[in-house]
C-alpha atoms as a PDB file:
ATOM      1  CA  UNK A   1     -14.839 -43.892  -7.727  1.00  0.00           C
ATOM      2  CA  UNK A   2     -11.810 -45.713  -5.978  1.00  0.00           C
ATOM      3  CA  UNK A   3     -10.727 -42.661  -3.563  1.00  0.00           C
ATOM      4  CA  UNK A   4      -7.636 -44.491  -2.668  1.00  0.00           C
ATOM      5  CA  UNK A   5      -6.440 -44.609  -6.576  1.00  0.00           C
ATOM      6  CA  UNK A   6      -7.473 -41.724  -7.369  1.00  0.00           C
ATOM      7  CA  UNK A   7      -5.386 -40.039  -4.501  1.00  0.00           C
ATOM      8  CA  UNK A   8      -2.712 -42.068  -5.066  1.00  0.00           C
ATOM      9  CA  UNK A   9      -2.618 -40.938  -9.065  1.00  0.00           C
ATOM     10  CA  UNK A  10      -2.810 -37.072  -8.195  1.00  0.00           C
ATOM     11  CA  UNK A  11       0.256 -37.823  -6.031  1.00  0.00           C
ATOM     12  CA  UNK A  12       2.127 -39.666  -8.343  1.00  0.00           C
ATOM     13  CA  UNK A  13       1.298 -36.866 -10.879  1.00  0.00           C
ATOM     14  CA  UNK A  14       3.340 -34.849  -8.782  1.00  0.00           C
ATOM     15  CA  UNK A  15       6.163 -35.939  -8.983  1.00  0.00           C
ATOM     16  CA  UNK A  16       6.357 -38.093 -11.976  1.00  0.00           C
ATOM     17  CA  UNK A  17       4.083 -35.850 -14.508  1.00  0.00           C
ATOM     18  CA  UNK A  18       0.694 -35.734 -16.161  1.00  0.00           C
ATOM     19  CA  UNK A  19      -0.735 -33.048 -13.417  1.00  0.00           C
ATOM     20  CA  UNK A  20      -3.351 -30.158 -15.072  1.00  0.00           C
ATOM     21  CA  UNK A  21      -1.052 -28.095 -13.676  1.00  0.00           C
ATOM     22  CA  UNK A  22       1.610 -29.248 -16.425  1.00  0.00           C
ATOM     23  CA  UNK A  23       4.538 -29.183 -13.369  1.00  0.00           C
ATOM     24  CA  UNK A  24       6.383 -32.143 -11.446  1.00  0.00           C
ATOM     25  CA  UNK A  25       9.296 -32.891  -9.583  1.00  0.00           C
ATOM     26  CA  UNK A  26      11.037 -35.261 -11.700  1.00  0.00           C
ATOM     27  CA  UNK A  27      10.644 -32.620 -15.270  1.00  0.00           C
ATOM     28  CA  UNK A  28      11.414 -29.770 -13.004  1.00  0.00           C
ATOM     29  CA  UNK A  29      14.632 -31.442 -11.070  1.00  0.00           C
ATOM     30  CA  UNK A  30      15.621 -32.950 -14.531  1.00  0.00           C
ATOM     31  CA  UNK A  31      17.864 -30.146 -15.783  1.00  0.00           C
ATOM     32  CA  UNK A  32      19.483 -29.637 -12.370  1.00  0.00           C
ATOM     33  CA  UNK A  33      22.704 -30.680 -11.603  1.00  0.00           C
ATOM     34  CA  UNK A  34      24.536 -30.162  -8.584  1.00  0.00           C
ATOM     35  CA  UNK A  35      25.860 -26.762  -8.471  1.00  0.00           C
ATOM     36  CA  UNK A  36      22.631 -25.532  -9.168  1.00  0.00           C
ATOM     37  CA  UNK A  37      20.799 -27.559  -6.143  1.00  0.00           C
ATOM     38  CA  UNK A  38      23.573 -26.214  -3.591  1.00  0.00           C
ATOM     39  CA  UNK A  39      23.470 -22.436  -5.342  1.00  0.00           C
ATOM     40  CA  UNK A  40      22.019 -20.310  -2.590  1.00  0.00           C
ATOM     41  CA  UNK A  41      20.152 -17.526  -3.787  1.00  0.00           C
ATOM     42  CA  UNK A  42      19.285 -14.552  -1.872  1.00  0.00           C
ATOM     43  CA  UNK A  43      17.824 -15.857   2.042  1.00  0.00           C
ATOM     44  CA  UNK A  44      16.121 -18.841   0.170  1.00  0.00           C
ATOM     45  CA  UNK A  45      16.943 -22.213   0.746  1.00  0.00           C
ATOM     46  CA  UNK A  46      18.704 -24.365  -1.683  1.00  0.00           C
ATOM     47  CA  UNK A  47      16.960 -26.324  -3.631  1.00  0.00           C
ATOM     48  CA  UNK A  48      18.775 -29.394  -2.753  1.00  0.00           C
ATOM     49  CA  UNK A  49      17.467 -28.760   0.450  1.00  0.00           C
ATOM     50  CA  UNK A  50      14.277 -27.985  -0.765  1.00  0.00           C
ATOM     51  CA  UNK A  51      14.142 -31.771  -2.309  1.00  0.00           C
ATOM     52  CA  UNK A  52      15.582 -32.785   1.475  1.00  0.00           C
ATOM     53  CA  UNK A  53      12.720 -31.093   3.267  1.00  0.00           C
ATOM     54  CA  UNK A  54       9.722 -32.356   0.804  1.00  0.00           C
ATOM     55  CA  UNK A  55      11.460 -36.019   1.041  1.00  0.00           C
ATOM     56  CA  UNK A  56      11.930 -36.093   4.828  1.00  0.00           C
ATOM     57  CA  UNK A  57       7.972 -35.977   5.400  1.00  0.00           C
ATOM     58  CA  UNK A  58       7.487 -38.057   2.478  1.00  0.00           C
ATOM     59  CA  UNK A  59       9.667 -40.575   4.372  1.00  0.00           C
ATOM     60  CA  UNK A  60       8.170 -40.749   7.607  1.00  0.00           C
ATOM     61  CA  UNK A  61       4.190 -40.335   6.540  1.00  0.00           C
ATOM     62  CA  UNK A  62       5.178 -43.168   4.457  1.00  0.00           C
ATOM     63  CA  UNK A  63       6.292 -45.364   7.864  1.00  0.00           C
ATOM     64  CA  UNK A  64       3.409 -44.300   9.247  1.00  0.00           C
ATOM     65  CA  UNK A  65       1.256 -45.694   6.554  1.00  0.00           C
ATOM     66  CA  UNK A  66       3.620 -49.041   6.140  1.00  0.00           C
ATOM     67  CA  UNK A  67       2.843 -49.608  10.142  1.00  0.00           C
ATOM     68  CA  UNK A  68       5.193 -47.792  12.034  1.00  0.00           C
ATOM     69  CA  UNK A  69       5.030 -45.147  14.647  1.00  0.00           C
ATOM     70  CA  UNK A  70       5.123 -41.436  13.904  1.00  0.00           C
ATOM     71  CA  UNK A  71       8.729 -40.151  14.204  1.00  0.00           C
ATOM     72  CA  UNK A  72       8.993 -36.542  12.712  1.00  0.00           C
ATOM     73  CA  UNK A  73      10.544 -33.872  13.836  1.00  0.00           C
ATOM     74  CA  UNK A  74      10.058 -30.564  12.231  1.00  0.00           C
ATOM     75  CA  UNK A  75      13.717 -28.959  14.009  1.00  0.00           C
ATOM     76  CA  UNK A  76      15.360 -31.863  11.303  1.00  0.00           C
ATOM     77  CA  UNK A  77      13.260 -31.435   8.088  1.00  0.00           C
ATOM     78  CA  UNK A  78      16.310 -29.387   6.684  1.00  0.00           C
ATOM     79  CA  UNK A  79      19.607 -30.970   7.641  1.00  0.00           C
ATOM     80  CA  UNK A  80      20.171 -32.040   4.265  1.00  0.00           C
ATOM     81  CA  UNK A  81      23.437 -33.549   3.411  1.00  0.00           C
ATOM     82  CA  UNK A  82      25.835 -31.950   2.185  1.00  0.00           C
ATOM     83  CA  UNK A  83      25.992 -32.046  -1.488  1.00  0.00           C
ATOM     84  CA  UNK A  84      30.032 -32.450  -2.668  1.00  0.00           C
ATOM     85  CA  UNK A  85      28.786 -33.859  -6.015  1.00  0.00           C
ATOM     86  CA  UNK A  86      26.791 -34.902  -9.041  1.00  0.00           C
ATOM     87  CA  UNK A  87      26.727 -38.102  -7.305  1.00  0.00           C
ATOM     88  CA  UNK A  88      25.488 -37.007  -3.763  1.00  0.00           C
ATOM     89  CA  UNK A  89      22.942 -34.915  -5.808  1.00  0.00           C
ATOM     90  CA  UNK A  90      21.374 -37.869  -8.160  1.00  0.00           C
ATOM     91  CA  UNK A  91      21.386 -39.894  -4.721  1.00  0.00           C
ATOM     92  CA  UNK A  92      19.225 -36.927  -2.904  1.00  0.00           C
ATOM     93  CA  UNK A  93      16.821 -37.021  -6.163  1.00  0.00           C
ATOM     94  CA  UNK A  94      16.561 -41.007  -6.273  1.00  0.00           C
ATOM     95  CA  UNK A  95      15.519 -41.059  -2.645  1.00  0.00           C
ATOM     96  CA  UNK A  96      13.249 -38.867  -3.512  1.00  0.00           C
ATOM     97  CA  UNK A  97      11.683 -40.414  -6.297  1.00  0.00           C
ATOM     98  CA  UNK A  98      11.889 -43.838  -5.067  1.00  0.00           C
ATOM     99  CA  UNK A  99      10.053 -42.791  -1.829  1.00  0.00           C
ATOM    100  CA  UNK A 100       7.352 -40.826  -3.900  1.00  0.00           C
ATOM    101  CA  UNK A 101       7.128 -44.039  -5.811  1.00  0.00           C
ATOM    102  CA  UNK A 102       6.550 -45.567  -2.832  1.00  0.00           C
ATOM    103  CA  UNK A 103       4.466 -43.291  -1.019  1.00  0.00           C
ATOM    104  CA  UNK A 104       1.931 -43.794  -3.954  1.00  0.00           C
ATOM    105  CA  UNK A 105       1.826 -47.381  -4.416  1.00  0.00           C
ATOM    106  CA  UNK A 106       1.048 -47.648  -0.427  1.00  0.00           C
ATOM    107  CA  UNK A 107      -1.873 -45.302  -0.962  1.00  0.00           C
ATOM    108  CA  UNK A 108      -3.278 -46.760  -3.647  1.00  0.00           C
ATOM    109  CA  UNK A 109      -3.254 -49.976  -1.282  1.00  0.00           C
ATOM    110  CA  UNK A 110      -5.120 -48.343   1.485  1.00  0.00           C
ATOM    111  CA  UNK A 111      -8.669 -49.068   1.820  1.00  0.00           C
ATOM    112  CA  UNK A 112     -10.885 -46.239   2.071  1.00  0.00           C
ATOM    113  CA  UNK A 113     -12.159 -46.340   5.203  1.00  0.00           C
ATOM    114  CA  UNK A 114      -8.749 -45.463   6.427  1.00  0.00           C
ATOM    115  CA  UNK A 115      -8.786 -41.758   5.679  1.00  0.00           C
ATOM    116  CA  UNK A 116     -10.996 -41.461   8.268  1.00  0.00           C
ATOM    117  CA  UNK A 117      -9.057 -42.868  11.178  1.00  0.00           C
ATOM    118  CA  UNK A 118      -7.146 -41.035  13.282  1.00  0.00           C
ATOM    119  CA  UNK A 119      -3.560 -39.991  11.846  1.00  0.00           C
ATOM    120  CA  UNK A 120      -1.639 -40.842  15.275  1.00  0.00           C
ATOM    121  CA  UNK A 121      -2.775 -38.748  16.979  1.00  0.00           C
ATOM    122  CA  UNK A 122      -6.576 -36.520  17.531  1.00  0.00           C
ATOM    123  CA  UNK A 123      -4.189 -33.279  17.145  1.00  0.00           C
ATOM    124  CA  UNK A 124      -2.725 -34.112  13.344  1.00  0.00           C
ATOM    125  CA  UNK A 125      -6.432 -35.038  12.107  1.00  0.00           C
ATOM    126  CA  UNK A 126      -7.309 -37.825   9.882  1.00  0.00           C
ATOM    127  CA  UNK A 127      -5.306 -39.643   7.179  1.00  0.00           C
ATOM    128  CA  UNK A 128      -6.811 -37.633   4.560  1.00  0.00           C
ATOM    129  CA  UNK A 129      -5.845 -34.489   5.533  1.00  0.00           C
ATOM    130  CA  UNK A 130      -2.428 -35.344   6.506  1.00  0.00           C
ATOM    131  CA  UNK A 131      -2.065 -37.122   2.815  1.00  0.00           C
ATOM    132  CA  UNK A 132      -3.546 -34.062   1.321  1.00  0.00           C
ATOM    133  CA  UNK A 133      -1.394 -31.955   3.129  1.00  0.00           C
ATOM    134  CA  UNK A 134       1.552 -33.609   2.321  1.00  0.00           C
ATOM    135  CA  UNK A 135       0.701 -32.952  -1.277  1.00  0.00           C
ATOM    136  CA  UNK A 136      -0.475 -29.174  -0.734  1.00  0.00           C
ATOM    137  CA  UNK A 137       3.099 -29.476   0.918  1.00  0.00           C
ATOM    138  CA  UNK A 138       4.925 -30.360  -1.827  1.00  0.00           C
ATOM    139  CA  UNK A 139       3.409 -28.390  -4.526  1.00  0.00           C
ATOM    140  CA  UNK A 140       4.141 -25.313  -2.485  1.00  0.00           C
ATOM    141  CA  UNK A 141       7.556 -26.445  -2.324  1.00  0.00           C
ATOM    142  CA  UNK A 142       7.938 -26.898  -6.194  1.00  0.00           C
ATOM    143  CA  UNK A 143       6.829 -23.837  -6.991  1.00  0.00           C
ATOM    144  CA  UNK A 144       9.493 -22.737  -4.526  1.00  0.00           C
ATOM    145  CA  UNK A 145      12.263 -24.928  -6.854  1.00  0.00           C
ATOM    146  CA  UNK A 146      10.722 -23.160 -10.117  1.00  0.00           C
ATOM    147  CA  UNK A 147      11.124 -19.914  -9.040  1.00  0.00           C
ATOM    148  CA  UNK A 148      14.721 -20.532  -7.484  1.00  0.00           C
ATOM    149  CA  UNK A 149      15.521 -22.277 -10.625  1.00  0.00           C
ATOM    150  CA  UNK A 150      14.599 -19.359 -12.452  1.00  0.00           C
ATOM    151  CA  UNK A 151      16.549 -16.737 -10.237  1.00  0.00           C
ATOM    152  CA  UNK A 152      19.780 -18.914 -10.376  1.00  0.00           C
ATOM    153  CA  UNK A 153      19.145 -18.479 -14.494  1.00  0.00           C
ATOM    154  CA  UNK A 154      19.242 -14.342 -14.245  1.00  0.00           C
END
């Protein structure tokens, strides 16, 4: 069993389909245009910034793993753009997706004996758990989308 392939598959699944849970970004997004993703719906947050928030630690796990230093900041996880348009909207969701894209490829790259090391730092754990989290993460966050999706519908 190649762990790093087989992690990297469940995440793509995620986002880009074939999950056993029969759910993913890209079919759940896919009938969302831009009024929806900016329609605020009781103290929820939008789903546009929803997509922001999963994206943003997609985005700098994925520096991490590319080389780079750690440079997240939970206070700025939800300054999404603002969304004016279809356009700003498909741009928000094609960040997304391309990062995702991305995100997996770099995993599947990894050799196994880095999910072991030490994520940055001794406090955030090991790679593993911070790329398992990040996919506990964003499940938890599209169920969030499915239900708003479904109260914006009522």
């Amino acid at each position: 069993m190649n762990i790093s392939k087989n992690i990297s598959l469940q995440f793509k699944q995620l986002f880009f389909g074939g999950n056993w849970t029969s759910v993913d970004f890209a079919m759940t997004l896919s009938n969302v245009d831009w009024t929806m993703a900016i329609t605020k719906t009781k103290d929820f947050n939008t789903i546009a910034k929803l997509v922001f928030h999963v994206d943003y630690y997609i985005d700098v796990t994925l520096k991490v793993l590319q080389g780079f230093p750690l440079d997240a900041h939970d206070k700025f996880s939800f300054d999404c753009p603002e969304i004016k348009s279809e356009e700003d909207w498909l741009k928000l969701k094609k960040k997304l997706f391309s990062d995702a894209e991305a995100y997996a490829l770099t995993i599947e790259q990894l050799p196994e004996s880095k999910f072991t090391e030490v994520f940055c730092m001794e406090k955030y754990g090991n790679y593993f758990r911070n790329i398992n989290g990040l996919i506990e993460h964003s499940y938890y966050h599209l169920g969030q989308i499915v239900i708003i999706k479904k109260l914006i519908a009522e």
